[in-house]
Protein backbone atom coordinates (compact mmCIF):
# COMPACT_ATOMS: atom_id res chain seq x y z
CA UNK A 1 -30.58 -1.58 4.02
CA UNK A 2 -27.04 -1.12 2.71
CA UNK A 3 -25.49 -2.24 -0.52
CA UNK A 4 -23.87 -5.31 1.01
CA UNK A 5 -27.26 -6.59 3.16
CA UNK A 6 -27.19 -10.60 3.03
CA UNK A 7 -23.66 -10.64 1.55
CA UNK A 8 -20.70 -12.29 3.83
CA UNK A 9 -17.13 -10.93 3.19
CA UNK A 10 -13.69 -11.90 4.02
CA UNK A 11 -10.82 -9.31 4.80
CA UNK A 12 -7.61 -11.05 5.39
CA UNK A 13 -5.11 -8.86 7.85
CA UNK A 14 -8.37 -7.32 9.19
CA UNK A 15 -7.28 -6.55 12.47
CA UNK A 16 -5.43 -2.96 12.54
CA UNK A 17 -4.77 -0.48 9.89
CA UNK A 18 -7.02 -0.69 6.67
CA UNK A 19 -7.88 -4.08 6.87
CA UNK A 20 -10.00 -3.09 10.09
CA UNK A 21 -11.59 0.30 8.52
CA UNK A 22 -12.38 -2.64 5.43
CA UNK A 23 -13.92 -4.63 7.63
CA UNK A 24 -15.99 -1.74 9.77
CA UNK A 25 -17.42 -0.27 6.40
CA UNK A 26 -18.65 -3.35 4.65
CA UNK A 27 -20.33 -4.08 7.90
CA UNK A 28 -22.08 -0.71 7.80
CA UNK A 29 -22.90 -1.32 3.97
CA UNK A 30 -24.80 -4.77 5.85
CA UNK A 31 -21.93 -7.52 5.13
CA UNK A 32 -21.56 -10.02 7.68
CA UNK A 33 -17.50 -10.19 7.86
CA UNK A 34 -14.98 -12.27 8.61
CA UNK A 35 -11.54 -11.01 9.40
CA UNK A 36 -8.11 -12.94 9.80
CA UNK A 37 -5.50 -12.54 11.99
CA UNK A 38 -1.96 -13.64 12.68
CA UNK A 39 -0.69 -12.04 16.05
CA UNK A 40 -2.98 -9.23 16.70
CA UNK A 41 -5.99 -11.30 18.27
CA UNK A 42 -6.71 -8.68 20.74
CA UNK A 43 -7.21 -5.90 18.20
CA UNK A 44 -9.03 -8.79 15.62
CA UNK A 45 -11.75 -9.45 18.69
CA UNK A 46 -12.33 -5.48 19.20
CA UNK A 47 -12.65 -5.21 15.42
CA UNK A 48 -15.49 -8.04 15.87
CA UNK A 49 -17.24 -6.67 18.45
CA UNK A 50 -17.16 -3.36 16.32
CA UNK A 51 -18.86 -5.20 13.73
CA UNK A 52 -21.31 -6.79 16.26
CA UNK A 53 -22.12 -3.52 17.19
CA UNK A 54 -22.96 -2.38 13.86
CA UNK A 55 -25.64 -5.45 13.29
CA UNK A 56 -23.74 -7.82 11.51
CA UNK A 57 -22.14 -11.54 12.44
CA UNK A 58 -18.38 -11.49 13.03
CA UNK A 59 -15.44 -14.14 12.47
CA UNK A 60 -12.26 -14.23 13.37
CA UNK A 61 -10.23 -16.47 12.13
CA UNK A 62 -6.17 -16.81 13.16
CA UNK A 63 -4.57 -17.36 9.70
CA UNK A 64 -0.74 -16.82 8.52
CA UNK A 65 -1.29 -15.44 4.86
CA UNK A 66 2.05 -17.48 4.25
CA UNK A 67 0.47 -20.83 4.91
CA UNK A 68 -1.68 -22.03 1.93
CA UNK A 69 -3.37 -24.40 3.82
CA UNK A 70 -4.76 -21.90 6.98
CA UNK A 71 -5.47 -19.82 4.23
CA UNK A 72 -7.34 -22.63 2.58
CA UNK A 73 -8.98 -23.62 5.74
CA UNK A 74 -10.18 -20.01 6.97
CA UNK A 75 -11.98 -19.63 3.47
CA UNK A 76 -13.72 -23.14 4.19
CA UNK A 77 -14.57 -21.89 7.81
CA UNK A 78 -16.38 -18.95 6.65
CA UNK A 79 -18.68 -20.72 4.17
CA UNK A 80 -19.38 -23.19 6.96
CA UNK A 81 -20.04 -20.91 10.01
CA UNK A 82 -21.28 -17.92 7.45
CA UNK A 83 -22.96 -19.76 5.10
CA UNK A 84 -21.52 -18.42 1.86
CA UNK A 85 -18.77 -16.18 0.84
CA UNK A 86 -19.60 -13.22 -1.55
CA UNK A 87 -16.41 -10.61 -1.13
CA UNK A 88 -13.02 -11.18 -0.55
CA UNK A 89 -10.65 -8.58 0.61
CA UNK A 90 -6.99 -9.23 0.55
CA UNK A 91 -5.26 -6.52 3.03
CA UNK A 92 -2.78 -8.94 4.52
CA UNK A 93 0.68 -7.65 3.63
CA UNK A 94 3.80 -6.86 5.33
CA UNK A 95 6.63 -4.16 4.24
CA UNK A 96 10.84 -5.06 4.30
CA UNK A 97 13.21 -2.65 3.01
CA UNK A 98 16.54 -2.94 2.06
CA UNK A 99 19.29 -2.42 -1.15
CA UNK A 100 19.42 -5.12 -3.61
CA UNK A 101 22.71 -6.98 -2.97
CA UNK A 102 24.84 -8.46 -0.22
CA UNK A 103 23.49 -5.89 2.66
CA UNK A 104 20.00 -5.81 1.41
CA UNK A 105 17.10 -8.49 2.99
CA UNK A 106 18.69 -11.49 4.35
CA UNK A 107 16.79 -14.72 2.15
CA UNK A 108 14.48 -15.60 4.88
CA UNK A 109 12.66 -12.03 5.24
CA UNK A 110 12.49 -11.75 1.28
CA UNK A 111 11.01 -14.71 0.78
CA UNK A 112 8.19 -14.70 3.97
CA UNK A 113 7.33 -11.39 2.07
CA UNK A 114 7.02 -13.22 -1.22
CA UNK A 115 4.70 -15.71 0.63
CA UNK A 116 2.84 -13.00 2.13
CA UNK A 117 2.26 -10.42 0.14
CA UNK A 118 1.84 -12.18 -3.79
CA UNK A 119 1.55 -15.89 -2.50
CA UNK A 120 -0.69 -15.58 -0.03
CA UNK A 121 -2.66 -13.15 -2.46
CA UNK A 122 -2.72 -15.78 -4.94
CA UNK A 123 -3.87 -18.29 -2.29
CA UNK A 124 -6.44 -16.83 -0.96
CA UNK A 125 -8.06 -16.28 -4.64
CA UNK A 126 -7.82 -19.75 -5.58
CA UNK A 127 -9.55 -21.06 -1.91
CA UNK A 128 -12.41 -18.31 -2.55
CA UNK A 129 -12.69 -18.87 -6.24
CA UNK A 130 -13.92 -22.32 -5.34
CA UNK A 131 -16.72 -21.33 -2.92
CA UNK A 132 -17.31 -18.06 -3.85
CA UNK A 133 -20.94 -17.09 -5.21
CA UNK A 134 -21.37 -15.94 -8.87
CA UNK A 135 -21.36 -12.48 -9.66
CA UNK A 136 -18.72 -12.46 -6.21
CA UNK A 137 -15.98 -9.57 -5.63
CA UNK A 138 -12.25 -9.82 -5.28
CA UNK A 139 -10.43 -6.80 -4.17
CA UNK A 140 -6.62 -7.09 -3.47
CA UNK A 141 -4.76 -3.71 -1.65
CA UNK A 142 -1.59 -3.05 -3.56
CA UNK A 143 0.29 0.39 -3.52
CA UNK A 144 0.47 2.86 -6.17
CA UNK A 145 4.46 3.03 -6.20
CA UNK A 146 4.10 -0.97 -7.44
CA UNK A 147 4.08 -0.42 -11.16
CA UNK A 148 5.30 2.90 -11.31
CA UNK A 149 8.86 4.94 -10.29
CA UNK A 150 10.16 3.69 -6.88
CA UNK A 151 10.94 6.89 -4.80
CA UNK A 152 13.26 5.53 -2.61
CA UNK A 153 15.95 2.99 -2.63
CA UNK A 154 15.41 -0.19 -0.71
CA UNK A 155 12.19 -0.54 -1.66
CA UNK A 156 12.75 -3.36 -5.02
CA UNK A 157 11.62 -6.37 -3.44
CA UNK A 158 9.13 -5.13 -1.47
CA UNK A 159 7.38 -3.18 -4.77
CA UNK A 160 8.15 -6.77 -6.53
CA UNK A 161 5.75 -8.19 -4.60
CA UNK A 162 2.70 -5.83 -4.91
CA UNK A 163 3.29 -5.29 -8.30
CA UNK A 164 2.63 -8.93 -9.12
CA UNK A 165 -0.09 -8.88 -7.36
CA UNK A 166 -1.55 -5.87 -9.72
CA UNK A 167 -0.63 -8.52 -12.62
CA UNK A 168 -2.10 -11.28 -11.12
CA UNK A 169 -5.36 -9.78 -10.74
CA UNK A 170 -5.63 -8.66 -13.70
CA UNK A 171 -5.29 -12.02 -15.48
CA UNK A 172 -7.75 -13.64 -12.64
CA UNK A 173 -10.41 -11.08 -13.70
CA UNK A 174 -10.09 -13.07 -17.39
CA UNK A 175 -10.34 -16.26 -15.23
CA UNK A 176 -13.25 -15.78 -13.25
CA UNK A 177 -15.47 -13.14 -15.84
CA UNK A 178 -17.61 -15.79 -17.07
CA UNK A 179 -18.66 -16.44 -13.67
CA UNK A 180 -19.67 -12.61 -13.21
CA UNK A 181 -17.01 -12.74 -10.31
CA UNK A 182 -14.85 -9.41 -10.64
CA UNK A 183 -11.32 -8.94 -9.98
CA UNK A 184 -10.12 -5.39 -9.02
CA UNK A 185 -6.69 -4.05 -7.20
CA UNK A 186 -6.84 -0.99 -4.81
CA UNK A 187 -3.46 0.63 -4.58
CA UNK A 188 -3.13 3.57 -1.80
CA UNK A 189 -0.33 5.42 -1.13
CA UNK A 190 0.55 7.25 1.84
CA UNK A 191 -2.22 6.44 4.35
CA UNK A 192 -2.15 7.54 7.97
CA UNK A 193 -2.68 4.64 9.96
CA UNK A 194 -1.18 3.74 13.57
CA UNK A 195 2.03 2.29 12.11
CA UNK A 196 1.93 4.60 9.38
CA UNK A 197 1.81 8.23 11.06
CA UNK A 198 1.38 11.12 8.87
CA UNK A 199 4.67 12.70 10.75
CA UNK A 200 7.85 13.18 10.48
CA UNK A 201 10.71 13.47 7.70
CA UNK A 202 9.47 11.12 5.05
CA UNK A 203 6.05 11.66 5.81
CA UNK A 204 6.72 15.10 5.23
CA UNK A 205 8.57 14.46 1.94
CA UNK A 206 5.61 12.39 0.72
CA UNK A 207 3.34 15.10 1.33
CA UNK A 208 5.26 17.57 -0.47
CA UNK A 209 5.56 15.12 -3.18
CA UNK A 210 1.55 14.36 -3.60
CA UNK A 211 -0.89 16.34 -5.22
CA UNK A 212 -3.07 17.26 -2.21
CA UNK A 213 -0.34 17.67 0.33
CA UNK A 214 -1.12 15.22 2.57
CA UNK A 215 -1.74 11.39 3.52
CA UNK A 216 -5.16 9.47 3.07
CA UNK A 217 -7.28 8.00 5.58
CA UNK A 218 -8.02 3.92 5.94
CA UNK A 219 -11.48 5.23 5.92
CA UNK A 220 -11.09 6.49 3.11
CA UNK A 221 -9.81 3.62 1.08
CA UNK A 222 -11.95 1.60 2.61
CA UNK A 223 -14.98 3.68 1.00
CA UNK A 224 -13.55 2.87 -2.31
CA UNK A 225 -13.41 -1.07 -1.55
CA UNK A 226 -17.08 -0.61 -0.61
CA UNK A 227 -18.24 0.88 -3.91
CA UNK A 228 -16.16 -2.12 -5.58
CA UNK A 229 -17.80 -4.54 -3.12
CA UNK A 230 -21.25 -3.04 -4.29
CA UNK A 231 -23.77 -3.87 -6.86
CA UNK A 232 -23.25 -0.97 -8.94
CA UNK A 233 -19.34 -2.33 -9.75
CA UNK A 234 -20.51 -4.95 -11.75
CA UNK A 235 -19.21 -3.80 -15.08
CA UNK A 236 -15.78 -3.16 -13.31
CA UNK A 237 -13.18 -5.90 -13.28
CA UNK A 238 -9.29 -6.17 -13.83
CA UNK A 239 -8.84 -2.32 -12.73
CA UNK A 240 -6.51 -0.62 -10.76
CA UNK A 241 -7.42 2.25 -8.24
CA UNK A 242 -4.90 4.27 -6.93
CA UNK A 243 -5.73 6.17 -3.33
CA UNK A 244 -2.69 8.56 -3.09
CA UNK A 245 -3.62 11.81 -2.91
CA UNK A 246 -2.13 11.98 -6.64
CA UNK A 247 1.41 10.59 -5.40
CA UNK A 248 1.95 8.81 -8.69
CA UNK A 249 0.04 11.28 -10.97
């Protein structure tokens, strides 16, 4: 029996990176999980049969995190194929660099990233808020560069995003405590995943730059999601994790 037997969780993005190792280890903990998609459906229907494998029901659900209304209606899907809806993940996100001014992000890209990455955050905890069970979990992925020193130029708008989503959180955990539903943000850092390689000259300057030389694994973060997920996190709400091998210690 793991922590998370008879629960059903939702991990939007699920499909590649640490959305999927999300998804994997809540299904090991017993979850039954649902995972969204936007363009990856092949990789979102090997994560599911992943999760098959492990015991538990799968769903996957094509969603754009931009579009309040698929985001509304995958929520609504999963209490009516699931049955219920007890953890929400929010992994969805998407990175665009570039300087502030006239040769930074063109309007379009900035603001898709501003739909994706806070709005679709935001939407996503409103839908589940309303069908959510008491005493529920809400875990949003951030990064631990959001509220702290930016490293690198061109990275303003994209840390604008995450970091209101590390805001927002915290004032939805005052929202939804007397409900017993907690609110927590999970920021990692460098994390080795197939778009993300631990290689080359920044990831080599990141490395150098961390505490334990070297890049975290989705696994890893995805451990930490589980213990918030879990039954002994009860008494946690409105925190922020950072995963970053001390990167913004």
């Amino acid at each position: 029996m793991g922590n998370l037997e008879s629960k059903v969780a939702l991990i939007t993005g699920g499909s590649r990176g640490i959305g999927a190792a999300v998804a994997l280890r809540l299904a090991r903990e017993g979850a039954d999980v649902a995972i969204t998609y936007t363009a990856a459906e092949e990789a979102a229907n090997t994560v599911a049969k992943e999760i098959v494998g492990l015991g538990s029901k799968a769903l996957v659900l094509r969603a754009d995190q931009a579009d309040p209304a698929a985001v509304d209606a995958a929520v609504r899907q999963v209490t009516g194929e699931l049955g219920r809806l007890d953890v929400l993940v929010n992994s969805a996100g998407v990175t665009h660099t570039g300087p502030v001014g006239a040769d930074g992000l063109d309007l379009e890209t900035s603001d898709r990233q501003i739909d994706i990455n806070y709005r679709g955050v935001r939407n996503a905890v409103r839908s589940a808020a309303a069908v959510m069970a008491d005493h529920g979990r809400i875990i949003n992925i951030s990064t631990s560069t959001a509220t702290g020193s930016i490293m690198f130029p061109g990275f303003a708008e994209y840390s604008a995003t995450k970091a209101a989503v590390t805001v927002y959180s915290k004032g939805a955990a005052r929202d939804l405590g007397p409900r017993g539903i907690t609110v927590n943000v999970v920021q990692p850092g460098p994390i080795t995943t197939d778009m993300n390689p631990d290689e080359g000259e920044l990831a080599d300057l990141l490395k150098a730059r961390g505490a334990l030389g070297r890049y975290g694994t989705a696994e890893e973060v995805a451990a930490l999601v589980a213990f918030l997920a879990g039954p002994e996190a009860g008494c946690i709400t409105g925190a922020t994790f950072n995963i970053d091998g001390g990167l913004a210690a």
